[in-house]
C-alpha atoms as a PDB file:
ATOM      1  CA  UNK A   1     -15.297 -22.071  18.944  1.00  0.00           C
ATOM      2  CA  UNK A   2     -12.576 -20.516  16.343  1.00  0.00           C
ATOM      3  CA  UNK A   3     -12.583 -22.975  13.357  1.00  0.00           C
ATOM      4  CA  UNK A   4      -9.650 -23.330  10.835  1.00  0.00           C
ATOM      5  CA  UNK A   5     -12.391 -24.613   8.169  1.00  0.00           C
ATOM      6  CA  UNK A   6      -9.960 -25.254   5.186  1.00  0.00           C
ATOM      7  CA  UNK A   7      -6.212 -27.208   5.600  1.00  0.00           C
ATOM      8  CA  UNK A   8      -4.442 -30.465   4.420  1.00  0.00           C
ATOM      9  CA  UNK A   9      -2.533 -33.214   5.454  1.00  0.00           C
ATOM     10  CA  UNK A  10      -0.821 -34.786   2.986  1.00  0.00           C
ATOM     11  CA  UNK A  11       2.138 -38.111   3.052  1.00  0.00           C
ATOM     12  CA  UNK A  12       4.048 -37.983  -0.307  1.00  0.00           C
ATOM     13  CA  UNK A  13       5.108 -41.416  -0.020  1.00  0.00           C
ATOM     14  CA  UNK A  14       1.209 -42.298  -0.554  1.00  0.00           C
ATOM     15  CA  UNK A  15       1.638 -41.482  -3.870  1.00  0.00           C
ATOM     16  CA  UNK A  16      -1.522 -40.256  -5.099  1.00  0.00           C
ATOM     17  CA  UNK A  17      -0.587 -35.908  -5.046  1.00  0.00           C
ATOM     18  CA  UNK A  18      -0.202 -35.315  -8.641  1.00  0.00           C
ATOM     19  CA  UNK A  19       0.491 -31.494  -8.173  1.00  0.00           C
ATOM     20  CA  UNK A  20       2.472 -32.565  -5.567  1.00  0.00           C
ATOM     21  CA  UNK A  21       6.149 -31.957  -6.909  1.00  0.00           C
ATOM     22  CA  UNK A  22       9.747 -30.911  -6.042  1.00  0.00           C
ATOM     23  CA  UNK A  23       8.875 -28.003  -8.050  1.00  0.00           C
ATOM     24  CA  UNK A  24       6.573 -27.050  -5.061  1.00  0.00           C
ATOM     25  CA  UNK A  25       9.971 -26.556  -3.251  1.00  0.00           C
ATOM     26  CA  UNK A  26       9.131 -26.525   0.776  1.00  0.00           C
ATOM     27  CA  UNK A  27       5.633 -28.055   0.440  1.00  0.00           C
ATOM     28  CA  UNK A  28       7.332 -31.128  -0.913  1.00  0.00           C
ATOM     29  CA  UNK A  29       7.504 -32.878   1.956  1.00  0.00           C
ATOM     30  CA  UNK A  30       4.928 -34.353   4.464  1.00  0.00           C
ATOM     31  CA  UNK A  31       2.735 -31.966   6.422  1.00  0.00           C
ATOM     32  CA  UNK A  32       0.814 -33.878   9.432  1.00  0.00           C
ATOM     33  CA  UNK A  33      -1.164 -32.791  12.860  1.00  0.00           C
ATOM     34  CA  UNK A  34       2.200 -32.293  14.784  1.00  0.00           C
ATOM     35  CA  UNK A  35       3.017 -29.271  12.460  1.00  0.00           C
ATOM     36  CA  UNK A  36       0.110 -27.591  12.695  1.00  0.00           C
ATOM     37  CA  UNK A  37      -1.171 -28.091  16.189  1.00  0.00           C
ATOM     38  CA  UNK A  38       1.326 -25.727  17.590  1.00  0.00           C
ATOM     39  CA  UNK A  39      -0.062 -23.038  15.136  1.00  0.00           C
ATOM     40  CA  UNK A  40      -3.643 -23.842  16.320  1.00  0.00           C
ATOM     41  CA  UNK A  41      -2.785 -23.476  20.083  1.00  0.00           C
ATOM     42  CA  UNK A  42      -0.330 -20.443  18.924  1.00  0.00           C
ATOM     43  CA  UNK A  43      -4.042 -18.538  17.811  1.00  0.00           C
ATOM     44  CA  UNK A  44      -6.835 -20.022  20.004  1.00  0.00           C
ATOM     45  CA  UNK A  45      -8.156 -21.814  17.208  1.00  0.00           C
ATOM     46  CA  UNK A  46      -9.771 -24.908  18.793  1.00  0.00           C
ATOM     47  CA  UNK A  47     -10.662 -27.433  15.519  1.00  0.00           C
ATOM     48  CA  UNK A  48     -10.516 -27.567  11.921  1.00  0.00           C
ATOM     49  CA  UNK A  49     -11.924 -28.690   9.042  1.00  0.00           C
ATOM     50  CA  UNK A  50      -9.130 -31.274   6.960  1.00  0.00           C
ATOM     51  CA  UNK A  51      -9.767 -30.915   3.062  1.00  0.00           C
ATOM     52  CA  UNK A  52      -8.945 -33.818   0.457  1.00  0.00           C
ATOM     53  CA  UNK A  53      -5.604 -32.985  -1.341  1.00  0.00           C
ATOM     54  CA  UNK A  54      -5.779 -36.042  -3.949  1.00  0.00           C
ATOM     55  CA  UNK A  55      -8.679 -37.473  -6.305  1.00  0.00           C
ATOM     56  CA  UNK A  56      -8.528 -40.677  -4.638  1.00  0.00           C
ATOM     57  CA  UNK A  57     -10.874 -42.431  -1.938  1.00  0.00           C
ATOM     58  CA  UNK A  58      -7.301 -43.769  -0.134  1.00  0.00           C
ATOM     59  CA  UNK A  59      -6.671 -40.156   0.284  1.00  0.00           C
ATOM     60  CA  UNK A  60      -9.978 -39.798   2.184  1.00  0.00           C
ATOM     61  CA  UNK A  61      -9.883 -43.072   4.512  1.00  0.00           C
ATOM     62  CA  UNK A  62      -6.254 -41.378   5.762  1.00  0.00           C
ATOM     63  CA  UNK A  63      -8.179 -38.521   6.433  1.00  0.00           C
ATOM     64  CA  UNK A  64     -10.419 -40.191   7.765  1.00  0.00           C
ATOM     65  CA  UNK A  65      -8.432 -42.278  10.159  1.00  0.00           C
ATOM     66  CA  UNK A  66      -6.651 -39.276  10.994  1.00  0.00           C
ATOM     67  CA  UNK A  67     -10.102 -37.602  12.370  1.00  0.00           C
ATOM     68  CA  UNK A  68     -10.085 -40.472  14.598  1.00  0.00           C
ATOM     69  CA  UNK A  69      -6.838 -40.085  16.723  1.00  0.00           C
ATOM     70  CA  UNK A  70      -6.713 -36.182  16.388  1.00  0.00           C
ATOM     71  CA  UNK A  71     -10.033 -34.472  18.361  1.00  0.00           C
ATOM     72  CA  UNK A  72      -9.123 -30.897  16.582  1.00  0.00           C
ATOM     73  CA  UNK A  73      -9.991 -32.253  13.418  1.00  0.00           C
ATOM     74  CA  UNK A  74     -13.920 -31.391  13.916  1.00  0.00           C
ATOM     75  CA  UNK A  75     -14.567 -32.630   9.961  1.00  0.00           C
ATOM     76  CA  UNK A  76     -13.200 -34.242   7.059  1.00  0.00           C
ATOM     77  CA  UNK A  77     -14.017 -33.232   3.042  1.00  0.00           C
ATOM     78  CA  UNK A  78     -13.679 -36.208   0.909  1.00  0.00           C
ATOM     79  CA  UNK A  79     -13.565 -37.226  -2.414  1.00  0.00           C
ATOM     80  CA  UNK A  80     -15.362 -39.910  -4.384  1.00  0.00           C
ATOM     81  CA  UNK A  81     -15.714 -39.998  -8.186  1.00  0.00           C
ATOM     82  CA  UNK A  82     -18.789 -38.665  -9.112  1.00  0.00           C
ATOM     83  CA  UNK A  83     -19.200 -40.201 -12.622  1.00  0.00           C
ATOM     84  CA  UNK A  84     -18.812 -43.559 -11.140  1.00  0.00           C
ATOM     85  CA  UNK A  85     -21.962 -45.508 -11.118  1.00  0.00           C
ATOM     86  CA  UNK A  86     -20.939 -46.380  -7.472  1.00  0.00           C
ATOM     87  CA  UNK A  87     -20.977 -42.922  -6.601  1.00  0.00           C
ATOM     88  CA  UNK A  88     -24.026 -42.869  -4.537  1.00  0.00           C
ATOM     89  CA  UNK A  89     -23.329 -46.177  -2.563  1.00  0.00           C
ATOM     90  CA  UNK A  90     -19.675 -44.747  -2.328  1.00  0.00           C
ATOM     91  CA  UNK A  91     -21.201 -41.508  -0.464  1.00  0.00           C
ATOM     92  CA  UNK A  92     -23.656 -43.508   1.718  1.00  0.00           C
ATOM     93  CA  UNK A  93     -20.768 -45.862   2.752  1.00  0.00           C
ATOM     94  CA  UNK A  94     -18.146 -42.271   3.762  1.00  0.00           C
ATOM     95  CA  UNK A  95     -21.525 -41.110   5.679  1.00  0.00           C
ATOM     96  CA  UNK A  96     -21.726 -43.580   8.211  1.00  0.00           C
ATOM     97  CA  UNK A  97     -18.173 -42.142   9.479  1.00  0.00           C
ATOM     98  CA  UNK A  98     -19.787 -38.797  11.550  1.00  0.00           C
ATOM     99  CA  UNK A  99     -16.231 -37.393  10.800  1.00  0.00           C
ATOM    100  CA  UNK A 100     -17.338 -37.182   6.988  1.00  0.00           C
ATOM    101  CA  UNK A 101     -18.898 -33.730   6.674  1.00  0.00           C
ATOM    102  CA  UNK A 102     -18.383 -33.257   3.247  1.00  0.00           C
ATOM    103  CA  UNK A 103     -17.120 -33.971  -0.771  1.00  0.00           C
ATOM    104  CA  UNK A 104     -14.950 -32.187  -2.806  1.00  0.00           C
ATOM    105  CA  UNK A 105     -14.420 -32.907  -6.581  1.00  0.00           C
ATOM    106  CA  UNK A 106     -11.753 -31.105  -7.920  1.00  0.00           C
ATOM    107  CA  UNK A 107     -13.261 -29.266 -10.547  1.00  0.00           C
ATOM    108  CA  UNK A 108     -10.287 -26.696 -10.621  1.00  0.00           C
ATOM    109  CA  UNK A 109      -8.616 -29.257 -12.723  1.00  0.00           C
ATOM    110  CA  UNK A 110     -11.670 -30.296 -14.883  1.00  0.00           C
ATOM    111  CA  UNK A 111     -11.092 -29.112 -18.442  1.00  0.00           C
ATOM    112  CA  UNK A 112     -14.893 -28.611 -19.430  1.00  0.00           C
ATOM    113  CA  UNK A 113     -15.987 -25.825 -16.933  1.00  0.00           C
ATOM    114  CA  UNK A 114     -19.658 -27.826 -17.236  1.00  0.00           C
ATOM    115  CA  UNK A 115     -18.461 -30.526 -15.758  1.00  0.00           C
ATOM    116  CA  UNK A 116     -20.905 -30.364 -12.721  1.00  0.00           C
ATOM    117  CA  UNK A 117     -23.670 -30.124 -15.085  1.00  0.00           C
ATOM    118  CA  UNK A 118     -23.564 -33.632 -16.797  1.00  0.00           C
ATOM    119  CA  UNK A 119     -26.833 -35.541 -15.971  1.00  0.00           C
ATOM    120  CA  UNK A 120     -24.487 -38.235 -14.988  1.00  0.00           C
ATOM    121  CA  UNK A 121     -23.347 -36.762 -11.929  1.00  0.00           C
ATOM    122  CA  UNK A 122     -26.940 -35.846 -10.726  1.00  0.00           C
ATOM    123  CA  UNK A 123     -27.291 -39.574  -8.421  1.00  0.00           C
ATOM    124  CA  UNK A 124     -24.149 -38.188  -6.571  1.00  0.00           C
ATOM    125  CA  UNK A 125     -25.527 -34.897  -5.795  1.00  0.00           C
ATOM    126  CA  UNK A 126     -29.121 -36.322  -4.625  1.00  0.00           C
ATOM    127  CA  UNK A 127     -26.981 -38.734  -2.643  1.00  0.00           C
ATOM    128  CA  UNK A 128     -24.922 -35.778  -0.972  1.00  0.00           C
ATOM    129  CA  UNK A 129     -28.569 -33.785   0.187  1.00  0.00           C
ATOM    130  CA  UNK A 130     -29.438 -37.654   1.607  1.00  0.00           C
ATOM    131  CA  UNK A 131     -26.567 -37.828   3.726  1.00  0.00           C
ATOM    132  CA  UNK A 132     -26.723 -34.135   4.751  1.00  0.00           C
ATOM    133  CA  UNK A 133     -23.080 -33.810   3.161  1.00  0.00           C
ATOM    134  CA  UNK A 134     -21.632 -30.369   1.933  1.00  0.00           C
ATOM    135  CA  UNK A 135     -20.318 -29.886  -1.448  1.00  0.00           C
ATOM    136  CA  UNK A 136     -17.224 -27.820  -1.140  1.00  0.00           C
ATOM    137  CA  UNK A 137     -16.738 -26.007  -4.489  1.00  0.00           C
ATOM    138  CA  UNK A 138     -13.066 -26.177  -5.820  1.00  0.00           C
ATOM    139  CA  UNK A 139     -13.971 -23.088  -8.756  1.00  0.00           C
ATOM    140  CA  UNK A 140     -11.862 -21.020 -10.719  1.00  0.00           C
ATOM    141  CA  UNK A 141     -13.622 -17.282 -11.821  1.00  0.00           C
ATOM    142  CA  UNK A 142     -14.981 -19.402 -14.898  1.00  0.00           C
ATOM    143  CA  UNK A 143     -16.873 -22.182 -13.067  1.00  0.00           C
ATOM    144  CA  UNK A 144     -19.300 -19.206 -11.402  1.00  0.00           C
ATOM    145  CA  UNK A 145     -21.947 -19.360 -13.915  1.00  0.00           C
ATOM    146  CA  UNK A 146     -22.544 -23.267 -13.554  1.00  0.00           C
ATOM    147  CA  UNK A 147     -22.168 -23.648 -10.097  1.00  0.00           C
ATOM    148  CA  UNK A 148     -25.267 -20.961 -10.007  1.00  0.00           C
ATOM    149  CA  UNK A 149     -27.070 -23.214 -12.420  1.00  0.00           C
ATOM    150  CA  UNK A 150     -25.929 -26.390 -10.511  1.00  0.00           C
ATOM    151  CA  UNK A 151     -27.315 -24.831  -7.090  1.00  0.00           C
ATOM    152  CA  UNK A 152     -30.530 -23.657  -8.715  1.00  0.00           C
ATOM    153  CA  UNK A 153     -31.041 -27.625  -9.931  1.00  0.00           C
ATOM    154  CA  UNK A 154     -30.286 -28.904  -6.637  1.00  0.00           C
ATOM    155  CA  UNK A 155     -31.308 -25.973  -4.190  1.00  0.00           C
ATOM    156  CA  UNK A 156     -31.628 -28.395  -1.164  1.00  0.00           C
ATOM    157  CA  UNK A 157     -27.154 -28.801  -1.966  1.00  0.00           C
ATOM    158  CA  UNK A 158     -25.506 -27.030   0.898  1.00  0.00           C
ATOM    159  CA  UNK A 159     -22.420 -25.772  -0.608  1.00  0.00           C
ATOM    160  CA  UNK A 160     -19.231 -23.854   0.448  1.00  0.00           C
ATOM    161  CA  UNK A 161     -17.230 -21.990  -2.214  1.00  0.00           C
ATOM    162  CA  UNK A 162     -13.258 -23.069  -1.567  1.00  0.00           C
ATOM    163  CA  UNK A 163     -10.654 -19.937  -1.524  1.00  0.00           C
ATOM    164  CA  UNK A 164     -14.133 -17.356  -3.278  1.00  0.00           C
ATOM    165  CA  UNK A 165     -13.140 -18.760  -6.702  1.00  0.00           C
ATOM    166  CA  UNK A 166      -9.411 -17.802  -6.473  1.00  0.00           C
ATOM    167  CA  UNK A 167     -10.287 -14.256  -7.871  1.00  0.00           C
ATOM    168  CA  UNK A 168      -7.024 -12.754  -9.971  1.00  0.00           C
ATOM    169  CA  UNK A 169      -5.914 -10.761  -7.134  1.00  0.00           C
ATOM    170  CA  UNK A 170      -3.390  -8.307  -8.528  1.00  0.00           C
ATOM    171  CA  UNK A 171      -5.067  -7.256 -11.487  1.00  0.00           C
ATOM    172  CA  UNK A 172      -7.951  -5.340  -9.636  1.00  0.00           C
ATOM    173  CA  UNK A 173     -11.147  -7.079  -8.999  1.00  0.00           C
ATOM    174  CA  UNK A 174     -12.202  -8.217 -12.539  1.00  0.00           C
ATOM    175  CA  UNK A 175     -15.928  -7.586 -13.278  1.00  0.00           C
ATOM    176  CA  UNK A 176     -16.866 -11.239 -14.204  1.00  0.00           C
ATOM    177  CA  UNK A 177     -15.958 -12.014 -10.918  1.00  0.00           C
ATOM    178  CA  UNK A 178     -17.621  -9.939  -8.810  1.00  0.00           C
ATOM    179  CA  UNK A 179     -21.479  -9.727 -11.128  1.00  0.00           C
ATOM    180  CA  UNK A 180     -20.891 -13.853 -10.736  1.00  0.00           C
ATOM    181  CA  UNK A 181     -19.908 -13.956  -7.070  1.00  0.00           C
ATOM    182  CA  UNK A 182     -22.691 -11.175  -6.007  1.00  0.00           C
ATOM    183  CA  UNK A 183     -25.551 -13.707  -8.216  1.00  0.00           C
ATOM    184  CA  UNK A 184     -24.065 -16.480  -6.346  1.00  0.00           C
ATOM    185  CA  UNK A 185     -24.577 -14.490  -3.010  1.00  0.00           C
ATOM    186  CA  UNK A 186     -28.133 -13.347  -3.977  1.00  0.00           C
ATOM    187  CA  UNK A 187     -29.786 -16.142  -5.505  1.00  0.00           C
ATOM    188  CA  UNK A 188     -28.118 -19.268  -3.412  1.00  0.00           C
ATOM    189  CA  UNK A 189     -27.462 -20.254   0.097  1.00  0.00           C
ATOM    190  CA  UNK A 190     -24.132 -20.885  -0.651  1.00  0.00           C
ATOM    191  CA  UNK A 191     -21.314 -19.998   1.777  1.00  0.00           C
ATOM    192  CA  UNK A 192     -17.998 -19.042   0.837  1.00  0.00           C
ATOM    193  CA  UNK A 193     -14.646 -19.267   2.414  1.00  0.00           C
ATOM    194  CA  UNK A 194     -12.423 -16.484   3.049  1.00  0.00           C
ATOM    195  CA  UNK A 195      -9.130 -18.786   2.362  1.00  0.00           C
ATOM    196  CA  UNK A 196      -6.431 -19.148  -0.237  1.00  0.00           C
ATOM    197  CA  UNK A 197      -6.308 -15.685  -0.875  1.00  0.00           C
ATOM    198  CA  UNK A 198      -2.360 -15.182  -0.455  1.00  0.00           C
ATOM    199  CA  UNK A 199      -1.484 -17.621  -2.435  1.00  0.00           C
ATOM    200  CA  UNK A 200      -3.687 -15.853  -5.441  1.00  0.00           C
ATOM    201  CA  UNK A 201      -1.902 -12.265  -4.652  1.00  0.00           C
ATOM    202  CA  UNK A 202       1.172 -11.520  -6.688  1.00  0.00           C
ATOM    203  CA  UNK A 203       4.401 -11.472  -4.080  1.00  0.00           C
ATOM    204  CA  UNK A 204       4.713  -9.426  -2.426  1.00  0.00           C
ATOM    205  CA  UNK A 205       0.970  -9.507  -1.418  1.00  0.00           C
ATOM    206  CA  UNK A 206      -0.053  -6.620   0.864  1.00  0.00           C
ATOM    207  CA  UNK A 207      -2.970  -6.536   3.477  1.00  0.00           C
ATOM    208  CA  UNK A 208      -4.399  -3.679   1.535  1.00  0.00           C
ATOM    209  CA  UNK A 209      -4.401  -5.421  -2.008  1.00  0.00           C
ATOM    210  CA  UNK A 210      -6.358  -8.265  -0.905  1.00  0.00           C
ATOM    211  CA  UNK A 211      -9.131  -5.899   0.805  1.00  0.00           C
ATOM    212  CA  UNK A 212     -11.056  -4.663  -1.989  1.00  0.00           C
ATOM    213  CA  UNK A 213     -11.687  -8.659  -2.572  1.00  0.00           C
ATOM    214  CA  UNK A 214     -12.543  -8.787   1.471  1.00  0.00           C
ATOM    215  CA  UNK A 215     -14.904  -6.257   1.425  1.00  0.00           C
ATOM    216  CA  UNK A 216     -16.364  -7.139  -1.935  1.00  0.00           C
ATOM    217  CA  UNK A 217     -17.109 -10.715  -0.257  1.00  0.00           C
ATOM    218  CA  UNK A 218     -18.548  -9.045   2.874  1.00  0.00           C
ATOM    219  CA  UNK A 219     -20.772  -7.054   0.697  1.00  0.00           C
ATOM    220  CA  UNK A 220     -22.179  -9.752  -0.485  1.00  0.00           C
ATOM    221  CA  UNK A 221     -21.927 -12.292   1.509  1.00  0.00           C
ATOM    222  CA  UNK A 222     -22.203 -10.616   4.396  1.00  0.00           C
ATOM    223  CA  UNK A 223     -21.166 -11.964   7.871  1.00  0.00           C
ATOM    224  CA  UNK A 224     -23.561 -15.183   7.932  1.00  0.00           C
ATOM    225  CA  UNK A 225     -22.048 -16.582   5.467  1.00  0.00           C
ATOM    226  CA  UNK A 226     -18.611 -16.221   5.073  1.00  0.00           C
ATOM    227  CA  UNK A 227     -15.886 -18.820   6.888  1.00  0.00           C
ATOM    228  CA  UNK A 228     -12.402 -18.400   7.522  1.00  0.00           C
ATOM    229  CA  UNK A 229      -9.977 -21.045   6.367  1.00  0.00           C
ATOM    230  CA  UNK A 230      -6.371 -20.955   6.084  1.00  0.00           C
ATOM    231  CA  UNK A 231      -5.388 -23.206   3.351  1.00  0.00           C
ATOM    232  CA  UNK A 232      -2.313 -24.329   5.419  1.00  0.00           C
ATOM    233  CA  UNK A 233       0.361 -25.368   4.616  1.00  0.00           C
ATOM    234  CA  UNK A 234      -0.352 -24.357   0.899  1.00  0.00           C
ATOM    235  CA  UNK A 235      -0.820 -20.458   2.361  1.00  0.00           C
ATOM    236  CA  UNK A 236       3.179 -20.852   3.248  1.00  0.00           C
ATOM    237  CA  UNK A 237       3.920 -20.556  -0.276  1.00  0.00           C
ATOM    238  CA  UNK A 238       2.660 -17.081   0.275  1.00  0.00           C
ATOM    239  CA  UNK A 239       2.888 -16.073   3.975  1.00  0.00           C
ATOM    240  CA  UNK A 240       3.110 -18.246   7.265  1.00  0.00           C
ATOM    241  CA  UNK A 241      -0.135 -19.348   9.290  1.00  0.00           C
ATOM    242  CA  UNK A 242       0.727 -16.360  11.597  1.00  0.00           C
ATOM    243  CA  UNK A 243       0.634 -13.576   8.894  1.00  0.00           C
ATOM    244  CA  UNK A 244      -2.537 -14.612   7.403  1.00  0.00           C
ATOM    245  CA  UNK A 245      -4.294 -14.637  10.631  1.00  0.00           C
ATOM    246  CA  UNK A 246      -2.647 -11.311  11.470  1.00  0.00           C
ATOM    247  CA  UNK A 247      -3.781 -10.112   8.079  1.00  0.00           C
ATOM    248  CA  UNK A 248      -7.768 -11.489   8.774  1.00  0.00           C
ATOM    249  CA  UNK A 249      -7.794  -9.451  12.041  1.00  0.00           C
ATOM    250  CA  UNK A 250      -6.930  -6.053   9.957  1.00  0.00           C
ATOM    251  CA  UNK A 251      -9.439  -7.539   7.453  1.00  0.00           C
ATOM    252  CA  UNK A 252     -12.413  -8.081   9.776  1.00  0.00           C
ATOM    253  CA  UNK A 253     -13.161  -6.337  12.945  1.00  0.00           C
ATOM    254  CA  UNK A 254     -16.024  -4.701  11.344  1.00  0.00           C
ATOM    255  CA  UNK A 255     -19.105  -4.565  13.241  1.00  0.00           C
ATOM    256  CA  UNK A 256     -18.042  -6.018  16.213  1.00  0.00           C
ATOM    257  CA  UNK A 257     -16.938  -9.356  17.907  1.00  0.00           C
ATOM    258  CA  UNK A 258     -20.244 -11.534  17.032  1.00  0.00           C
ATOM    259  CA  UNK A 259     -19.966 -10.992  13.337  1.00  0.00           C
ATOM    260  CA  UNK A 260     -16.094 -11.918  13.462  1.00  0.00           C
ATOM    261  CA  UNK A 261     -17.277 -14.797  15.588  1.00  0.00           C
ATOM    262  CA  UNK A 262     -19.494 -16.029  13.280  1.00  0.00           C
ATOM    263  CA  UNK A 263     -16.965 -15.687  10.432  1.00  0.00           C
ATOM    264  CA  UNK A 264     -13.759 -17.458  12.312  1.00  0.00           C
ATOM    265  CA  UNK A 265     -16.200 -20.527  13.281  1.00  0.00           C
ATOM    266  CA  UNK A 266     -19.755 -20.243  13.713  1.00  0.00           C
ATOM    267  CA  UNK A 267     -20.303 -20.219  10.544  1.00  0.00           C
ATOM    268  CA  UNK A 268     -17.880 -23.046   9.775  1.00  0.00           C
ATOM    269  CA  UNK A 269     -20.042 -25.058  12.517  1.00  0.00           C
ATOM    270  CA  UNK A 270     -23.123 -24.511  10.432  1.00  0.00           C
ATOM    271  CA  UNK A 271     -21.874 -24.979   7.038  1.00  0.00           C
ATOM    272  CA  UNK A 272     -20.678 -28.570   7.984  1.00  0.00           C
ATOM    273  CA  UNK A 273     -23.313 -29.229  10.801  1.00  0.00           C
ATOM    274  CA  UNK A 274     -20.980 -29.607  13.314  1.00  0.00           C
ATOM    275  CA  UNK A 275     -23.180 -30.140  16.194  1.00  0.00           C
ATOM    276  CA  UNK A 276     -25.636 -32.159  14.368  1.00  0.00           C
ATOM    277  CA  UNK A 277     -23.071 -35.097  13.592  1.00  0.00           C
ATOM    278  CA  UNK A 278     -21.545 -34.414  17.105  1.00  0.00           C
ATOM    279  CA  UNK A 279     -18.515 -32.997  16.000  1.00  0.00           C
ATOM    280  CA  UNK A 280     -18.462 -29.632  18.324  1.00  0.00           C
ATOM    281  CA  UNK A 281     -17.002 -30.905  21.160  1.00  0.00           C
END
């Protein structure tokens, strides 16, 4: 099964999308399954997983509901607030939904890069390894180092590392990043996705720039545990759906078609346990 594992929905009159401005010129408007089933179908891609685009748990019971009515949807990322005492009876309430495969704080706009360190967030992790949920990783370079040291407190945390840290594409591949997303590689279980990167490339990105990034990931990585994502409709500030898939096939195709199975779903399908909460279908 070919797995988008990382795009949005989003409504603007819900009112909770922040970063959601006019500024953001054609992603200012609403983006909803109608748009991007036709893109699915366009590339075989047979179910995604939808990612929270607002710090709010309204945001995730629209996701939630839309899961429901739309069977491509194979998963839904969340958000709860972690700091809240609540937290953990918060997660174990999202769980019951099967649809709820994971949680995603949005640490990209956390001003204290230890953020996921504080003691008081530990009850929401333990609760996330209960409920056999997946932390998707929202990371800048800077937030390497402490999501090591969160994983290596809480080694049981399946996590996924969103868009591999937004490297600074552009500018060559910085050092910091790549020592910090090698240790990641080596001394966690961690997955990360192959997503976002276009929007992280200066314009005009080019196939070629982002490959040094690609194979650096691969390297690393390797093909177990890497998963494609698209980051629609946020890629379209960059490219459209079509060119970043186009883009992945020059980017893969290494050593042969189980490996760039595994990376355009099977992977996906384990990282959120897909089949275990009956979500492969």
């Amino acid at each position: 099964m070919r797995i988008d594992a990382h795009q949005h929905f989003w409504r603007i009159d819900r009112g909770d999308y922040g970063w959601l401005t006019p500024a953001l010129g054609a992603l200012y408007r609403d983006f909803g399954p109608d748009d991007l089933q036709p893109l699915l179908a366009a590339h075989g891609i047979e179910g995604t997983i939808l990612v929270q685009a607002a710090p709010t748990s309204a945001e995730t019971g629209y996701l939630l509901r839309l899961a429901e009515t739309h069977g491509f949807i194979k998963g839904v990322v969340g958000w709860v607030d972690f700091e809240s005492s609540d937290a953990p009876a918060d997660i174990a309430r999202l769980a019951r939904n099967p649809a709820l495969v994971g949680l995603r704080p949005m640490i990209q706009d956390i001003p204290d890069p230890d953020w996921m360190l504080r003691p008081n967030l530990t009850p929401a992790f333990e609760a996330m390894i209960a409920h056999d949920l997946t932390f998707d990783a929202l990371t800048l370079p800077r937030h390497l180092p402490p999501l090591r040291r969160l994983l290596a407190r809480h080694p049981d945390l399946r996590a996924v590392i969103d868009h591999a840290s937004k490297p600074r594409i552009g500018k060559g591949v910085a050092r910091d990043w790549a020592d910090n997303i090698a240790a990641l590689a080596r001394d966690t279980q961690a997955y990360c996705k192959m997503s976002g990167l276009v929007t992280e490339a200066p314009a005009p990105w080019a196939v070629e720039g982002l490959r040094p990034f690609v194979d650096h990931l691969y390297a690393t990585f390797g093909a177990a545990r890497l998963v494609w994502g698209s980051d629609w409709p946020v890629c379209t500030l960059a490219a459209p759906y079509r060119e970043w898939w186009d883009a992945t096939q020059h980017l893969l195709g290494r050593a042969g078609g189980d490996e760039d199975a595994a990376i355009l779903g099977g992977n996906a399908m384990r990282a959120y346990r897909l089949e275990e909460k009956g979500r492969s279908l």
